[in-house]
Protein backbone atom coordinates (compact mmCIF):
# COMPACT_ATOMS: atom_id res chain seq x y z
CA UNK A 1 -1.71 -3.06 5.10
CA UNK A 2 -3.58 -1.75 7.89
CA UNK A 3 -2.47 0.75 10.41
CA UNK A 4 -2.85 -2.17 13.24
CA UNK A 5 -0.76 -4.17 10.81
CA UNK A 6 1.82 -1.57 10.48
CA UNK A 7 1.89 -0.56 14.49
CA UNK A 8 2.44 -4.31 14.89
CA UNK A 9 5.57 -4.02 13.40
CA UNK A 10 7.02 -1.03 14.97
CA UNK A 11 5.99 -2.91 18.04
CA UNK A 12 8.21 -5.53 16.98
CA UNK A 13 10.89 -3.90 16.18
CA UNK A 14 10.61 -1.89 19.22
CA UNK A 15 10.86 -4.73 21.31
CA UNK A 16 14.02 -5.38 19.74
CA UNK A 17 15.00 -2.75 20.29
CA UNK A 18 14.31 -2.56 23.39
CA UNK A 19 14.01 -6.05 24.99
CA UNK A 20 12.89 -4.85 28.42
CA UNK A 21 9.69 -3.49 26.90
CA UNK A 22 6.77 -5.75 26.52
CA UNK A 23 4.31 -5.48 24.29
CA UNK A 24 1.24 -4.25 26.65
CA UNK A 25 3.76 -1.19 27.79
CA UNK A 26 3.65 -0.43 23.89
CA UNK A 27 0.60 2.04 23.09
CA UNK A 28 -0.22 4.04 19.64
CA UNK A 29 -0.38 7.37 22.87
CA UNK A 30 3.53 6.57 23.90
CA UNK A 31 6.18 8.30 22.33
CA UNK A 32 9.40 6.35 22.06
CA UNK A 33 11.28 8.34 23.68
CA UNK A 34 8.86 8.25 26.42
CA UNK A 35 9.41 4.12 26.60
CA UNK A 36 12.77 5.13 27.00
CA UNK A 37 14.46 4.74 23.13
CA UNK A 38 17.23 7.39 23.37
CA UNK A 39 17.89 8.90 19.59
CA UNK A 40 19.76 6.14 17.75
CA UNK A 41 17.43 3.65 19.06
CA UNK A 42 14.37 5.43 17.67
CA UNK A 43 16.02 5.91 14.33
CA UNK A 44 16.83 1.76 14.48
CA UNK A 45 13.07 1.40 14.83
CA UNK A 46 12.29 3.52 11.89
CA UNK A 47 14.41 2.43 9.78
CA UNK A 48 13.90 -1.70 10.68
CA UNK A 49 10.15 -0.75 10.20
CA UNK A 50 10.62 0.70 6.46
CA UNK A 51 12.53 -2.13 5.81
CA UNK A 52 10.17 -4.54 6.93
CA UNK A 53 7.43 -2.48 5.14
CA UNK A 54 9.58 -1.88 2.21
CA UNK A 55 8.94 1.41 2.21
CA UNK A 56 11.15 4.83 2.56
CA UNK A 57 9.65 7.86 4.30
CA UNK A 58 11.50 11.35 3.70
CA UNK A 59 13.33 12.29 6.93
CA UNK A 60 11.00 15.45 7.01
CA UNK A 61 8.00 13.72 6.96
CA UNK A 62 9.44 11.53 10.05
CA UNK A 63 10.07 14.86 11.85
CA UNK A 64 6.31 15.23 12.57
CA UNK A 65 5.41 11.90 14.03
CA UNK A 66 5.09 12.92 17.74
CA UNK A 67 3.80 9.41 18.94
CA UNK A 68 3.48 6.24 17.61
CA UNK A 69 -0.03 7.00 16.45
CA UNK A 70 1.54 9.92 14.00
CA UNK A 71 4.06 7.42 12.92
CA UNK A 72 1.82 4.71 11.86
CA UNK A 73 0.08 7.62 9.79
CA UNK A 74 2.75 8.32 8.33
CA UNK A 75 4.03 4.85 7.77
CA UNK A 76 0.66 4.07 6.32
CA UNK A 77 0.69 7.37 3.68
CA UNK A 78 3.48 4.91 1.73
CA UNK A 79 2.60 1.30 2.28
């Protein structure tokens, strides 16, 4: 899966997140919390996204992924 594959899907999920978002607000330079996901909404994302990727990412490697650039990295180290 590609990394515009994967950033599709945390888009997604994002978005559902997040329903007042739309898609062009959504850039791999954003952080969520700087579209406005508080803490439990950000770890809804993550976790919605592994599912839908059927993948699991340790918690620690989570803890680096600044933006959503970093997180599609590290999404994409286990896909």
């Amino acid at each position: 899966m590609s990394p515009d594959e994967i950033f599709a899907v945390v888009r997604r999920n994002l978005i559902d997140v997040l329903p007042e978002l739309t898609e062009s607000q959504i850039t791999l330079d954003h952080s969520m919390r700087e579209l406005g996901a508080n803490s439990i909404d950000r770890m809804d994302v993550v976790i919605a996204t592994q599912d839908d990727l059927g993948v699991r990412v340790p918690a620690e490697q989570l803890t680096r992924a600044n933006d959503l650039r970093s997180l599609v990295a590290v999404l994409s180290e286990h896909v």
